[in-house]
N, C-alpha and C. Protein backbone atom coordinates (compact mmCIF):
# COMPACT_ATOMS: atom_id res chain seq x y z
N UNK A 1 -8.11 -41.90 -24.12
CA UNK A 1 -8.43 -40.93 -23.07
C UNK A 1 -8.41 -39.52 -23.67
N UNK A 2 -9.14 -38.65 -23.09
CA UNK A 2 -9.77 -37.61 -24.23
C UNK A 2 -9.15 -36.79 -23.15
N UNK A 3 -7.75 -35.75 -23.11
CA UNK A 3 -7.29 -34.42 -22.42
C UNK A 3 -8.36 -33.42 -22.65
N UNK A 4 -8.31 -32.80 -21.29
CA UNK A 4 -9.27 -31.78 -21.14
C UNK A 4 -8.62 -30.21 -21.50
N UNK A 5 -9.01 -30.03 -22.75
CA UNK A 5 -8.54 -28.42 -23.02
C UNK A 5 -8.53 -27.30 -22.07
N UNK A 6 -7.77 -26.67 -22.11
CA UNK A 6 -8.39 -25.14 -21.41
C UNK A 6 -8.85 -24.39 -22.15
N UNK A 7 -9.52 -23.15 -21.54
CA UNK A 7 -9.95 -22.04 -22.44
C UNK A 7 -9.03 -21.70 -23.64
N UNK A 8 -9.57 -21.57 -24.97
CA UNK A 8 -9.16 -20.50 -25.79
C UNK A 8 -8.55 -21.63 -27.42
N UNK A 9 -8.61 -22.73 -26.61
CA UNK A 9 -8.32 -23.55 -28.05
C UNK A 9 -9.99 -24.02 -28.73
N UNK A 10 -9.47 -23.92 -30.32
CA UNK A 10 -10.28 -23.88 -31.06
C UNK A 10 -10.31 -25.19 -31.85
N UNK A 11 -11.51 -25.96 -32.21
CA UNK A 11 -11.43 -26.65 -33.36
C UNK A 11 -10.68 -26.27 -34.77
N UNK A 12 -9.72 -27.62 -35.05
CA UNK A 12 -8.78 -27.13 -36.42
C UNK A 12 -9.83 -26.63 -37.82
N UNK A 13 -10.98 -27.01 -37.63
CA UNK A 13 -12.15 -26.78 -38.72
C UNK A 13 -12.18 -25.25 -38.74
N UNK A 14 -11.78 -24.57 -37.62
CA UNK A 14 -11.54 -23.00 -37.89
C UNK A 14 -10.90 -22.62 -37.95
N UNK A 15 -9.65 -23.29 -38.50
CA UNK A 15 -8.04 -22.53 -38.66
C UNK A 15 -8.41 -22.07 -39.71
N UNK A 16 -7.38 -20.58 -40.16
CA UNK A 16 -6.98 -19.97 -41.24
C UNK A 16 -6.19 -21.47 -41.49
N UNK A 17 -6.34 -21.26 -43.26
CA UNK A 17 -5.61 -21.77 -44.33
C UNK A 17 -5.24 -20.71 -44.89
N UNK A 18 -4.94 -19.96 -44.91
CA UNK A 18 -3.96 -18.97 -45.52
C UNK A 18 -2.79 -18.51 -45.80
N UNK A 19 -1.94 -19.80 -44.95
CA UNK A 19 -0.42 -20.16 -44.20
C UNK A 19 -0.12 -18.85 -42.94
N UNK A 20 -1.28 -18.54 -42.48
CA UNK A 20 -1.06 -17.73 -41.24
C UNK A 20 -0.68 -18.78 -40.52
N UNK A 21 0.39 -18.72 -39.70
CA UNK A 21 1.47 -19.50 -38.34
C UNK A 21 0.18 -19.71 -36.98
N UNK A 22 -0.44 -20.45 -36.49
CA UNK A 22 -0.93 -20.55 -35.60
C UNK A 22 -0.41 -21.87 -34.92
N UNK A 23 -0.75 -21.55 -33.43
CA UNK A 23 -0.27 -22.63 -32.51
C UNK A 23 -1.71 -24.26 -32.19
N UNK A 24 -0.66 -25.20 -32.84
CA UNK A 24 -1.73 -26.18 -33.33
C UNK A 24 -1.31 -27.15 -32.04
N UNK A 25 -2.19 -28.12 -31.93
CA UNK A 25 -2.53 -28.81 -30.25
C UNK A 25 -3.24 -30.23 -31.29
N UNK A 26 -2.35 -31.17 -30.74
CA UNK A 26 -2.88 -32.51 -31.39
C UNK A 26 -3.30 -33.58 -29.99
N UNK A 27 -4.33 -34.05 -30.30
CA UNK A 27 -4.65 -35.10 -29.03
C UNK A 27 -5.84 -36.65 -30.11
N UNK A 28 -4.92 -37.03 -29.81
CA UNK A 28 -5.08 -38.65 -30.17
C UNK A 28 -5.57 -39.61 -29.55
N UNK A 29 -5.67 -38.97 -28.14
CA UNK A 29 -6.74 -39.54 -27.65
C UNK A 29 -5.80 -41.11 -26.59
N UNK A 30 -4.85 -41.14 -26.82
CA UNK A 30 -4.09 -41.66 -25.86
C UNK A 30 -3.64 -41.54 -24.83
N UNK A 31 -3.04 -42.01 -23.63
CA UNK A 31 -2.81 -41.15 -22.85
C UNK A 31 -1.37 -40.66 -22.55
N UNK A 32 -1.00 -39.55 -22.64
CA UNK A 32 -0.16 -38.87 -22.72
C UNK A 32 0.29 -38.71 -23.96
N UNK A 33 -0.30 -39.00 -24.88
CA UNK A 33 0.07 -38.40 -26.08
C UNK A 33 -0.63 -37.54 -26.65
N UNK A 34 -0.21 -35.91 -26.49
CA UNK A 34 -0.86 -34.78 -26.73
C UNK A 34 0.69 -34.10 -27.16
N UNK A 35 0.26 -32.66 -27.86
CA UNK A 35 1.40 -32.02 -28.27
C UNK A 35 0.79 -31.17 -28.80
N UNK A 36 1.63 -29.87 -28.70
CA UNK A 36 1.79 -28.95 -29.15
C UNK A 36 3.02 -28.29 -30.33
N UNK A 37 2.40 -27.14 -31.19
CA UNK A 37 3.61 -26.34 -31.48
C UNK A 37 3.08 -25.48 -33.02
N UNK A 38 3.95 -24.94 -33.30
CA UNK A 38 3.74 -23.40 -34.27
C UNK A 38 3.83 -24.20 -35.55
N UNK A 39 2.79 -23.88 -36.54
CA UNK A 39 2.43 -24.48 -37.55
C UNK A 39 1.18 -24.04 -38.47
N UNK A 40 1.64 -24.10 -39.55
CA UNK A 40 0.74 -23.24 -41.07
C UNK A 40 0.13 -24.08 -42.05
N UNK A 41 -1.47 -23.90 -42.35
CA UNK A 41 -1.46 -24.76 -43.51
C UNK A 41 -0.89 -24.17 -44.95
N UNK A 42 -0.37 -24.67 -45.65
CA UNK A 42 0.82 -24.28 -47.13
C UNK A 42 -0.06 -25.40 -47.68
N UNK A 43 -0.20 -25.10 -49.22
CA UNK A 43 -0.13 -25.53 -50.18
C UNK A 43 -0.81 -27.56 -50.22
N UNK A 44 -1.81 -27.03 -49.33
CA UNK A 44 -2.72 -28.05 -49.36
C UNK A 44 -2.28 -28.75 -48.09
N UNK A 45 -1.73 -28.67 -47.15
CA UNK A 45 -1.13 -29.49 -46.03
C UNK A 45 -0.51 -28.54 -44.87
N UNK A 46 -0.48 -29.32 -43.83
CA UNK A 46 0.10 -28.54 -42.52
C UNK A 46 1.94 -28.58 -42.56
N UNK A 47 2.13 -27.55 -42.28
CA UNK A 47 3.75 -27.42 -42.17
C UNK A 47 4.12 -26.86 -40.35
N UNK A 48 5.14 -27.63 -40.36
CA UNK A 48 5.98 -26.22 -39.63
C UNK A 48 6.33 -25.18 -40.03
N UNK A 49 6.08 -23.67 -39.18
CA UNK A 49 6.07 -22.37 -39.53
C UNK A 49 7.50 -22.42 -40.49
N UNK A 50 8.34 -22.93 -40.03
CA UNK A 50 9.46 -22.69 -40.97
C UNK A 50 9.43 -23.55 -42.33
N UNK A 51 8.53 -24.56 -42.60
CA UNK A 51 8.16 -25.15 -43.64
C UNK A 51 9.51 -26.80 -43.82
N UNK A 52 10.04 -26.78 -42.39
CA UNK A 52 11.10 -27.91 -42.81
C UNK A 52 10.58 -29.16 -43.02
N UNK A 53 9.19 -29.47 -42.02
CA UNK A 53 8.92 -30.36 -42.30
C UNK A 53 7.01 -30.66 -42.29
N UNK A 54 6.87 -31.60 -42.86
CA UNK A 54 5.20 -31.43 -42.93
C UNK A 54 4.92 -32.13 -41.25
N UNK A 55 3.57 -32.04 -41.05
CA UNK A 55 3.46 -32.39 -39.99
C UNK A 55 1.56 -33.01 -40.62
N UNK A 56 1.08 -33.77 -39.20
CA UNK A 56 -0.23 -34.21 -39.02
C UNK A 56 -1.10 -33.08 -38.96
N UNK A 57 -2.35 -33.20 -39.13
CA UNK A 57 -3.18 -32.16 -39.15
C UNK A 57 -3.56 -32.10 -37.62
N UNK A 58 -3.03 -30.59 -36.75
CA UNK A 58 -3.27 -30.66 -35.43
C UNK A 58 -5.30 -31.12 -35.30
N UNK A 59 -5.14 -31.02 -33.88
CA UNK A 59 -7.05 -31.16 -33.43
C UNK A 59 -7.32 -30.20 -32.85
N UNK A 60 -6.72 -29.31 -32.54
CA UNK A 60 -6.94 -27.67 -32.40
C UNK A 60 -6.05 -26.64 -32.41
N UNK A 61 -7.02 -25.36 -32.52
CA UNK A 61 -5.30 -24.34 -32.52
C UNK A 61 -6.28 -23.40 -31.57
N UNK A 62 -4.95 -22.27 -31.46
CA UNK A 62 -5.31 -21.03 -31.00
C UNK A 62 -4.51 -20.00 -31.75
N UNK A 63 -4.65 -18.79 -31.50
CA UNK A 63 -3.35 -17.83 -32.18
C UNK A 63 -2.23 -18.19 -31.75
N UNK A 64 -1.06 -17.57 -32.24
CA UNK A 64 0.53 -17.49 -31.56
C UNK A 64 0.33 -16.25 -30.90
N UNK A 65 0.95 -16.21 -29.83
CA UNK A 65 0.98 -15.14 -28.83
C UNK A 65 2.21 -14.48 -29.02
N UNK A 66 2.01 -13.27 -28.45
CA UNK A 66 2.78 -12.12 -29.11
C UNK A 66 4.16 -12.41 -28.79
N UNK A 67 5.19 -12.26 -29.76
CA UNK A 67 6.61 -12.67 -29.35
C UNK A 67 7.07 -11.76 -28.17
N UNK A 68 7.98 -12.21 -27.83
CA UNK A 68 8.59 -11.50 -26.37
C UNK A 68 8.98 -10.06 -27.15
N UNK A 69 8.80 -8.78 -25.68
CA UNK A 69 9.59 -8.01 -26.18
C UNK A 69 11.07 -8.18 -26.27
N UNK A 70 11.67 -7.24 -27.20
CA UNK A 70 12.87 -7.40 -27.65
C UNK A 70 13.69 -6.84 -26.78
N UNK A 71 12.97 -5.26 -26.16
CA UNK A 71 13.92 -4.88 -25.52
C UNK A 71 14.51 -5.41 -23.91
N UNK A 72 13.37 -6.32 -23.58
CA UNK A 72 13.41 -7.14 -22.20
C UNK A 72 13.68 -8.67 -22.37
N UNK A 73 13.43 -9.23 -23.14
CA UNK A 73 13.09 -10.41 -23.63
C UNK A 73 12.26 -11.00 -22.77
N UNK A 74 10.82 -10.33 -22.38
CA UNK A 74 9.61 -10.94 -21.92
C UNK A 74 9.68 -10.68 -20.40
N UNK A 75 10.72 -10.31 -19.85
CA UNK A 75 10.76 -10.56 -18.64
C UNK A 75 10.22 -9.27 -17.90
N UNK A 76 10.02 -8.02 -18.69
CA UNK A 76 9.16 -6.85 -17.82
C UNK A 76 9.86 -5.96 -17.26
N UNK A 77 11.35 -6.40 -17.26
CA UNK A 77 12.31 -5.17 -16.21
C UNK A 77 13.28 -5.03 -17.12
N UNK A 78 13.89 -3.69 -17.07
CA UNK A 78 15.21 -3.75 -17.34
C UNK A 78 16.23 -3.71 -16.59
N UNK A 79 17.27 -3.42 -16.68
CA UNK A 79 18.46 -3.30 -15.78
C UNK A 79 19.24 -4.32 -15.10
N UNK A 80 19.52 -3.83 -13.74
CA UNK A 80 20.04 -5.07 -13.02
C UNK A 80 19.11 -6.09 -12.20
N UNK A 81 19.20 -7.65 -12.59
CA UNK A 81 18.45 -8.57 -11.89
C UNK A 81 18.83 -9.27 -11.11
N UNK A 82 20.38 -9.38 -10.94
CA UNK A 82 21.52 -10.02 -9.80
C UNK A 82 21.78 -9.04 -9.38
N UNK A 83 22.07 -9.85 -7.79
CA UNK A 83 23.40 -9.02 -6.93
C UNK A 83 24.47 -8.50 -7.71
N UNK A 84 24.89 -9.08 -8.57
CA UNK A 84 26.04 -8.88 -9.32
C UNK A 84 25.56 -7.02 -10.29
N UNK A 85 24.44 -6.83 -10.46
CA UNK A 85 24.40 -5.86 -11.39
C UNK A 85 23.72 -4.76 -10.45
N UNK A 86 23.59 -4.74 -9.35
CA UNK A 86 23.20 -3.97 -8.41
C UNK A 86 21.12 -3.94 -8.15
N UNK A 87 20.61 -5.17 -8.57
CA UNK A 87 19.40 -4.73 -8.76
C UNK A 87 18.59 -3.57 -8.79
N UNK A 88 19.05 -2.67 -10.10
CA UNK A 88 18.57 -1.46 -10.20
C UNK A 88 17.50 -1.61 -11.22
N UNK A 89 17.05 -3.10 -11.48
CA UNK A 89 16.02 -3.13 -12.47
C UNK A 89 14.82 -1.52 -12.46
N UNK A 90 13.93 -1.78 -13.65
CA UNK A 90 13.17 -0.50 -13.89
C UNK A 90 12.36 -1.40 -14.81
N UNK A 91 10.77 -0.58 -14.44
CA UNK A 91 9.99 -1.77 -15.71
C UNK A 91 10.33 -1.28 -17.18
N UNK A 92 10.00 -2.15 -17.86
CA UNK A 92 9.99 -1.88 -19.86
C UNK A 92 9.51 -0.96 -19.71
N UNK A 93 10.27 -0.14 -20.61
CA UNK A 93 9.33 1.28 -21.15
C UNK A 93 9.22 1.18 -22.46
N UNK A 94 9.11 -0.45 -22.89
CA UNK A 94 8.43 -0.60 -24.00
C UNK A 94 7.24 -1.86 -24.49
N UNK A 95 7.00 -2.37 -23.10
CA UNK A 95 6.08 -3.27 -22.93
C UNK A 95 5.48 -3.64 -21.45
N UNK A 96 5.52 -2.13 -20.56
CA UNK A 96 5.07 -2.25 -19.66
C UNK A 96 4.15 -0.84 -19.95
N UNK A 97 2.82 -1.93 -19.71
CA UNK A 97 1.41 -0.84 -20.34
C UNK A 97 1.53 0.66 -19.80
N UNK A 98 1.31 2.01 -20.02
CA UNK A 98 1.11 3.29 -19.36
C UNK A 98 0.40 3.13 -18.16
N UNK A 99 0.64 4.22 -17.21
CA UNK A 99 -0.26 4.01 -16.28
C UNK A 99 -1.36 4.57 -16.17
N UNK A 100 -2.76 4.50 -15.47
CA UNK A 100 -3.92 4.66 -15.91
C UNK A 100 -4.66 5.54 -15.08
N UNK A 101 -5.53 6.38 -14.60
CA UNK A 101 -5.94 7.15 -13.54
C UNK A 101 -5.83 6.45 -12.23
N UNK A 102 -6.09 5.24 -12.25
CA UNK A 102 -6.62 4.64 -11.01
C UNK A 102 -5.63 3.46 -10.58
N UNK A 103 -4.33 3.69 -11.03
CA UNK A 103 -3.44 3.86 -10.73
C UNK A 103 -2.50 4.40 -10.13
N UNK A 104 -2.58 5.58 -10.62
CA UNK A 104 -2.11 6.88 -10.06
C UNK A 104 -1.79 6.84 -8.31
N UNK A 105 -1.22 7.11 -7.85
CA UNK A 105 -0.97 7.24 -6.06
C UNK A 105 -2.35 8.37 -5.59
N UNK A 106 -3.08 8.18 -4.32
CA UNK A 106 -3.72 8.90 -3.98
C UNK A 106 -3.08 9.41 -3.01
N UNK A 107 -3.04 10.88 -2.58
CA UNK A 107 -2.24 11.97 -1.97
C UNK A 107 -3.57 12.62 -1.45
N UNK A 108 -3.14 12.96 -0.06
CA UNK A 108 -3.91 13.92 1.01
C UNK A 108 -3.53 15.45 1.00
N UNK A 109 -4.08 16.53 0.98
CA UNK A 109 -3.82 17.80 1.16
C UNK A 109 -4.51 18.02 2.46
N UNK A 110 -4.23 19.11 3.63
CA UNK A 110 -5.08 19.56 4.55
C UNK A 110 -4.03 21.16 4.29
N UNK A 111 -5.12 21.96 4.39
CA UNK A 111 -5.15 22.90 4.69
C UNK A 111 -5.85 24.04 5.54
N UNK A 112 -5.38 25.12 5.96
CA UNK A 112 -6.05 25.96 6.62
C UNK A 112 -7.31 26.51 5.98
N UNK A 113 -8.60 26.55 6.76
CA UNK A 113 -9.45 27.09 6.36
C UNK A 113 -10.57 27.57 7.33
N UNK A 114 -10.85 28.81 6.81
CA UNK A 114 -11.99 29.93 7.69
C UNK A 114 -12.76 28.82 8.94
N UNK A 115 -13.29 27.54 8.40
CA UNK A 115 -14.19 26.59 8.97
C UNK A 115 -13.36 25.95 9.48
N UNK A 116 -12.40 25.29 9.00
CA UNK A 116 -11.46 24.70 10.13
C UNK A 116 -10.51 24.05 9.63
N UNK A 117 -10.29 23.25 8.13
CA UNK A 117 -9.44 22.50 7.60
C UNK A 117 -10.12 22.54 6.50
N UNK A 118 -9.15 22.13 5.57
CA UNK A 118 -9.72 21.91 4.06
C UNK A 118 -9.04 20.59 3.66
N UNK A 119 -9.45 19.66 3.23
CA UNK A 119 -9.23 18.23 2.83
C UNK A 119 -9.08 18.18 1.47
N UNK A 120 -8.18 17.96 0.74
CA UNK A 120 -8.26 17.55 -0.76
C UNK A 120 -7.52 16.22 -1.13
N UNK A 121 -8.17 15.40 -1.89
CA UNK A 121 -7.63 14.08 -2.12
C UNK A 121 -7.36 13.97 -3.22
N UNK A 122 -6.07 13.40 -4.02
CA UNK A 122 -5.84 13.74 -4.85
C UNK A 122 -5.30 12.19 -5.61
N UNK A 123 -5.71 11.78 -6.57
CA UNK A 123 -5.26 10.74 -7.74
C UNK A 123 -4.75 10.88 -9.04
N UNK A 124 -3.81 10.79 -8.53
CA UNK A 124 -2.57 11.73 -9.67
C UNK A 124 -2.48 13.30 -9.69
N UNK A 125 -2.91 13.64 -10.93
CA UNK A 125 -3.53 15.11 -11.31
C UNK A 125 -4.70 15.65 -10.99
N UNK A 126 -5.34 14.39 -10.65
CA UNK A 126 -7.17 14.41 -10.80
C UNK A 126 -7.46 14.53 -8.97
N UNK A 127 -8.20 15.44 -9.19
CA UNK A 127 -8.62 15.70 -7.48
C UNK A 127 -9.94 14.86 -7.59
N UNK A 128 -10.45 13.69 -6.71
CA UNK A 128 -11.22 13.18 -6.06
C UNK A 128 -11.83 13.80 -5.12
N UNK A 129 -11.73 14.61 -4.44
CA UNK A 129 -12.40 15.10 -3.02
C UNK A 129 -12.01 16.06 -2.54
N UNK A 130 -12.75 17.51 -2.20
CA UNK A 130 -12.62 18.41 -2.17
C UNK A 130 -13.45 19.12 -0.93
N UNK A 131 -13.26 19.43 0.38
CA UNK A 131 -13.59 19.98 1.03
C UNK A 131 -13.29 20.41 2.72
N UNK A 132 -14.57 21.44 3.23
CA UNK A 132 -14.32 21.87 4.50
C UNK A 132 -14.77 21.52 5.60
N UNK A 133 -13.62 21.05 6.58
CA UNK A 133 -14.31 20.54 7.60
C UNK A 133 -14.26 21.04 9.10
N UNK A 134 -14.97 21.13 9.66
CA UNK A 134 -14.55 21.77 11.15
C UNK A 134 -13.67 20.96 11.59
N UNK A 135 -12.75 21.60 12.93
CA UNK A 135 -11.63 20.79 13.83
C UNK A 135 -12.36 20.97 15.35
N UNK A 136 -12.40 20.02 15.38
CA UNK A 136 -13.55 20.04 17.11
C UNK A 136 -12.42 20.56 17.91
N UNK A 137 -13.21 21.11 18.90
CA UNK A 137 -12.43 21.57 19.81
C UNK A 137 -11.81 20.66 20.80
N UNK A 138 -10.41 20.34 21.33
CA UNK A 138 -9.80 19.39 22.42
C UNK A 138 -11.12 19.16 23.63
N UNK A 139 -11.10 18.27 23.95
CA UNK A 139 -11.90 18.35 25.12
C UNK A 139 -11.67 18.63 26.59
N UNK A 140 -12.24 19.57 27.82
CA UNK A 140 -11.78 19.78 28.42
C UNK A 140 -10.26 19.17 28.92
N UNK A 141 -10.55 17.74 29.70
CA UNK A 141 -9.63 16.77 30.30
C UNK A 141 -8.62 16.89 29.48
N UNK A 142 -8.62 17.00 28.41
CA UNK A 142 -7.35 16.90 27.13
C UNK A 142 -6.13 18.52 27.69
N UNK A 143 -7.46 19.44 27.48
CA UNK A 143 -6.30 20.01 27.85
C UNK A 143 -5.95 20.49 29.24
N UNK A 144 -6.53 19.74 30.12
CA UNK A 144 -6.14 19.92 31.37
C UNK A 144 -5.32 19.20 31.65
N UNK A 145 -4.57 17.87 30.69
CA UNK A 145 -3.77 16.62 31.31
C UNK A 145 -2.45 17.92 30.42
N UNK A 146 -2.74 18.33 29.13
CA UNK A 146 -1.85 19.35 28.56
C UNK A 146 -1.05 20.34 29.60
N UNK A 147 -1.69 21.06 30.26
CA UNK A 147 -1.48 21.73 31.04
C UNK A 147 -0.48 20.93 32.19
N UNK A 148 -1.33 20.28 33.12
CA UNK A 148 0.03 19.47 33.88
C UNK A 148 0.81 18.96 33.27
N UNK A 149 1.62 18.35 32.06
CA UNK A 149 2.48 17.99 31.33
C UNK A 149 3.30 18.85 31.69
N UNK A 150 2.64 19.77 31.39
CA UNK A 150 3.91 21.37 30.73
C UNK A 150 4.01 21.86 32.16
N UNK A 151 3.72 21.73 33.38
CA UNK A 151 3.90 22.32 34.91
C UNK A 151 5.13 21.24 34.82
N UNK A 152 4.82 19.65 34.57
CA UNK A 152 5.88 18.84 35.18
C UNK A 152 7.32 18.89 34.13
N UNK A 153 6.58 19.81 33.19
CA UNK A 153 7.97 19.31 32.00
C UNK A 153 9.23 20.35 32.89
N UNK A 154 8.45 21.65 32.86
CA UNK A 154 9.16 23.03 33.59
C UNK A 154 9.75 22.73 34.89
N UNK A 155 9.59 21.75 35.57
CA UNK A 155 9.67 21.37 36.89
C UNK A 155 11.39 20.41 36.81
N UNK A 156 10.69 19.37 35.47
CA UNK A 156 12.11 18.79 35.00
C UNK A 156 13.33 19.14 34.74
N UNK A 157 12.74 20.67 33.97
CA UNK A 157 13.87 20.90 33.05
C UNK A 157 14.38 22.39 34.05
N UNK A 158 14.06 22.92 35.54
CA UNK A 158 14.55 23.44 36.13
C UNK A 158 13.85 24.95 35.84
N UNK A 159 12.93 24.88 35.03
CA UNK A 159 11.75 26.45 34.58
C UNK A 159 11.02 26.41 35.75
N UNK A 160 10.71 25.81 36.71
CA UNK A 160 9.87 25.89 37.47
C UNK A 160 10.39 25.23 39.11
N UNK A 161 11.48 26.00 39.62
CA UNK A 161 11.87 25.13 40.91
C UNK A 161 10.99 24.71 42.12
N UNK A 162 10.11 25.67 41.91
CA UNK A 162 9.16 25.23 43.41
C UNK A 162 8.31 24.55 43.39
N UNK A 163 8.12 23.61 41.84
CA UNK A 163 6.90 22.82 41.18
C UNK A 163 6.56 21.67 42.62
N UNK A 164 7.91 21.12 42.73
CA UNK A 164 7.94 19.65 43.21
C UNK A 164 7.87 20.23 45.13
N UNK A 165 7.98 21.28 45.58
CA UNK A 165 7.55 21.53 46.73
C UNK A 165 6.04 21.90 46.84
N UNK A 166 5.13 22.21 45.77
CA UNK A 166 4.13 23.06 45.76
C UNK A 166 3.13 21.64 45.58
N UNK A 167 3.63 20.39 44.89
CA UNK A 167 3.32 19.54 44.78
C UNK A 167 3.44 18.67 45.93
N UNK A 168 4.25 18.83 47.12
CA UNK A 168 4.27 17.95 48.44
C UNK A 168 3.60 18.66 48.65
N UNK A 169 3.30 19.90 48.95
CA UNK A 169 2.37 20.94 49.99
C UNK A 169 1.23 20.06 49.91
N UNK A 170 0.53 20.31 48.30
CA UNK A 170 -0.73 19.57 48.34
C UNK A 170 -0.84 17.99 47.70
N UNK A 171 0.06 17.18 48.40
CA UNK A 171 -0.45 16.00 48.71
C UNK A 171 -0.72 16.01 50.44
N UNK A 172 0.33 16.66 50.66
CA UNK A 172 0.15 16.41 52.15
C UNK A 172 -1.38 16.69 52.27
N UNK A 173 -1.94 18.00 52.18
CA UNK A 173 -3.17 18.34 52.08
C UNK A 173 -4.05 17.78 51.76
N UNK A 174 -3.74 16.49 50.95
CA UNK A 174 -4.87 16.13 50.39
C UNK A 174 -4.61 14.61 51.30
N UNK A 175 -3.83 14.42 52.85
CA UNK A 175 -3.97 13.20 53.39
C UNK A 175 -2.95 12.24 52.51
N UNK A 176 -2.23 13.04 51.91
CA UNK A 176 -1.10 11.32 51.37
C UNK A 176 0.07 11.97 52.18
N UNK A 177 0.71 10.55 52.52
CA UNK A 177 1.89 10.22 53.84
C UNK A 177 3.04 10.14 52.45
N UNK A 178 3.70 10.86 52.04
CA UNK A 178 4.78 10.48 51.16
C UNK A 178 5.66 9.36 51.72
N UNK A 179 5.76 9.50 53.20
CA UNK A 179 6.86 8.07 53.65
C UNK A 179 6.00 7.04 53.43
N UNK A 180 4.78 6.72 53.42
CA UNK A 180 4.34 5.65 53.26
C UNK A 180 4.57 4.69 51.93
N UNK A 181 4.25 3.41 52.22
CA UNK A 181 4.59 2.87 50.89
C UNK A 181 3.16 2.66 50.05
N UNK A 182 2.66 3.59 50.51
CA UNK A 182 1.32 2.99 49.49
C UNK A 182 1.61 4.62 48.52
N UNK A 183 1.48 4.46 47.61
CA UNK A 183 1.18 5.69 47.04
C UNK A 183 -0.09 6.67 46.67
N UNK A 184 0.35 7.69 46.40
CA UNK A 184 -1.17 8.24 45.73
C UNK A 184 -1.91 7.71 44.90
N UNK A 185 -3.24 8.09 44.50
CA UNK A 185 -4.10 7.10 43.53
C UNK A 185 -3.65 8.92 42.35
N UNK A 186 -4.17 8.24 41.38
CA UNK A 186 -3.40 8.92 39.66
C UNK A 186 -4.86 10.17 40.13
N UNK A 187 -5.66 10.15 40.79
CA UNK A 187 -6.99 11.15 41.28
C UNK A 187 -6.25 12.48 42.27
N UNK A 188 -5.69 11.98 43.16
CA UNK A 188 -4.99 12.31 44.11
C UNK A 188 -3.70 13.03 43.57
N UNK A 189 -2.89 12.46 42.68
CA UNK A 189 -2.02 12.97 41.91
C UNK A 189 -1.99 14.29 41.10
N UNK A 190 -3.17 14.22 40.37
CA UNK A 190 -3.71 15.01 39.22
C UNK A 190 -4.23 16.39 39.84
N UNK A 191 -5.12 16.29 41.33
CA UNK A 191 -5.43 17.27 42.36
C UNK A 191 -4.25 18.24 42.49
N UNK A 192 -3.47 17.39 43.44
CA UNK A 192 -1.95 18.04 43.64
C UNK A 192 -1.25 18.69 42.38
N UNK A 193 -0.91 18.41 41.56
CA UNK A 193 -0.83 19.13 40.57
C UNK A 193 -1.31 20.49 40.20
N UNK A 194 -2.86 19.91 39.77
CA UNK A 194 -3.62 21.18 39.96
C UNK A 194 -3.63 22.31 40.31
N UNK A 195 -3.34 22.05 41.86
CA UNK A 195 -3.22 22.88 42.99
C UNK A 195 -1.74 23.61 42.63
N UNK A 196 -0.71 22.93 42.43
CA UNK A 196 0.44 23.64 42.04
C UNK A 196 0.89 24.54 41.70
N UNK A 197 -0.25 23.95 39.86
CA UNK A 197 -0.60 24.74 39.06
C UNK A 197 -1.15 26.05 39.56
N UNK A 198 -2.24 26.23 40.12
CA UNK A 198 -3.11 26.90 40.70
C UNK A 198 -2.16 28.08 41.79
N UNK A 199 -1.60 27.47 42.60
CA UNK A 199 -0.28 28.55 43.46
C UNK A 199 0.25 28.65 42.73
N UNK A 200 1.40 28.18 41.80
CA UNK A 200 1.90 29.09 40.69
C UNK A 200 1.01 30.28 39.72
N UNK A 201 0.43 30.24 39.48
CA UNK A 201 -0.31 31.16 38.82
C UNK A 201 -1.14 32.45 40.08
N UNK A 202 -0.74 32.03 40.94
CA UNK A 202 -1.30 33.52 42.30
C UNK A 202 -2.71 33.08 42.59
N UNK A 203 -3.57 32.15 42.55
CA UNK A 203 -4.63 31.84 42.70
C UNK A 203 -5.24 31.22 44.14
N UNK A 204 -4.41 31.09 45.01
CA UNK A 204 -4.49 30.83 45.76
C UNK A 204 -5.06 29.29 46.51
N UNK A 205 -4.52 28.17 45.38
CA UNK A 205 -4.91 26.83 45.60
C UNK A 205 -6.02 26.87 45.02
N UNK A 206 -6.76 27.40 44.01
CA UNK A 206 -8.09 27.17 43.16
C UNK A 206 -7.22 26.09 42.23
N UNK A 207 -8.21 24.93 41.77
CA UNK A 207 -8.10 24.01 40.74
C UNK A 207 -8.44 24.94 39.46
């Protein structure tokens, strides 16, 4: 039975003979008998890298892959990796690659400007996007619900005592029975208010 390689192994017909250490892959074609491991051709024959003992001529190799770093031993972090050491790990700062532009964190700026805002986007050091944009204006309703907020906030907080009488005046006016159990509709509500608004300010019940 013939194991199916993965990418990257090579026919032994292209190994260095030079006693360069490469990782040799033997398949015999049995099943389950395949193997691997680190091994040089020397002096007319295949060895183990350490030369203890000869070995079969593998049926493919690939390179040896780069030994672990030393200062992590492969694992990418330093520091603490248990509870016990406070997991304060930190990556290698000797085998964890630099970081690269597009990497970098992207960061928003807004600022004030003549037109209306200024937008700058920023990736790392490197500005991406640069410009001015108008700020639309609130729309009426917006700031008319603004406005009653701030009548009922003043009303709450005792800035405005006659809010909540000026506000029965004109429901009554506007046909709502406060004893009743039906209530005002949020139309009816918003009127009264208005109107509040409107006698507070000397206007004489103008919305």
């Amino acid at each position: 039975m013939t194991a199916t390689l993965p990418a990257g192994w090579k026919p032994i017909e292209s190994a260095p003979k030079d006693g360069t250490g490469i990782l040799g892959y033997w398949n015999t074609g049995a099943l389950h008998d395949c193997s691997f491991g680190a091994v040089k051709f020397h002096r007319g024959a295949w060895w183990e890298t350490n030369e203890d003992y000869k070995v079969s001529q593998p049926t493919h190799w690939m390179p040896l892959p780069a030994a672990p770093c030393q200062t992590c031993n492969g694992h990418g972090m330093v520091g603490g990796l248990t509870p016990h050491s406070g997991y304060d790990a930190e990556p290698c700062p000797d085998c964890t690659p630099p970081a690269t532009t597009q990497d970098a964190p992207i960061t928003v700026s807004l600022d004030p400007d003549p037109r209306g805002v200024s937008v700058g986007v920023w990736q790392g050091s490197h500005c991406i996007y640069n410009g001015a944009h108008a700020v639309p204006a609130p729309a009426a309703g917006d700031a008319r619900d603004a406005e009653r907020w701030r009548s009922f906030r003043n009303a709450i907080t005792q800035q405005d005592l006659g809010w909540l009488d000026r506000m029965d005046t004109a429901l009554t006016a506007l046909g709502c029975d406060l004893d009743d159990e039906t209530p005002p509709s949020a139309d009816q509500v918003d009127a009264a208010a208005d109107a509040a608004i409107a006698a507070q300010q000397g206007k004489g019940g103008e919305a």
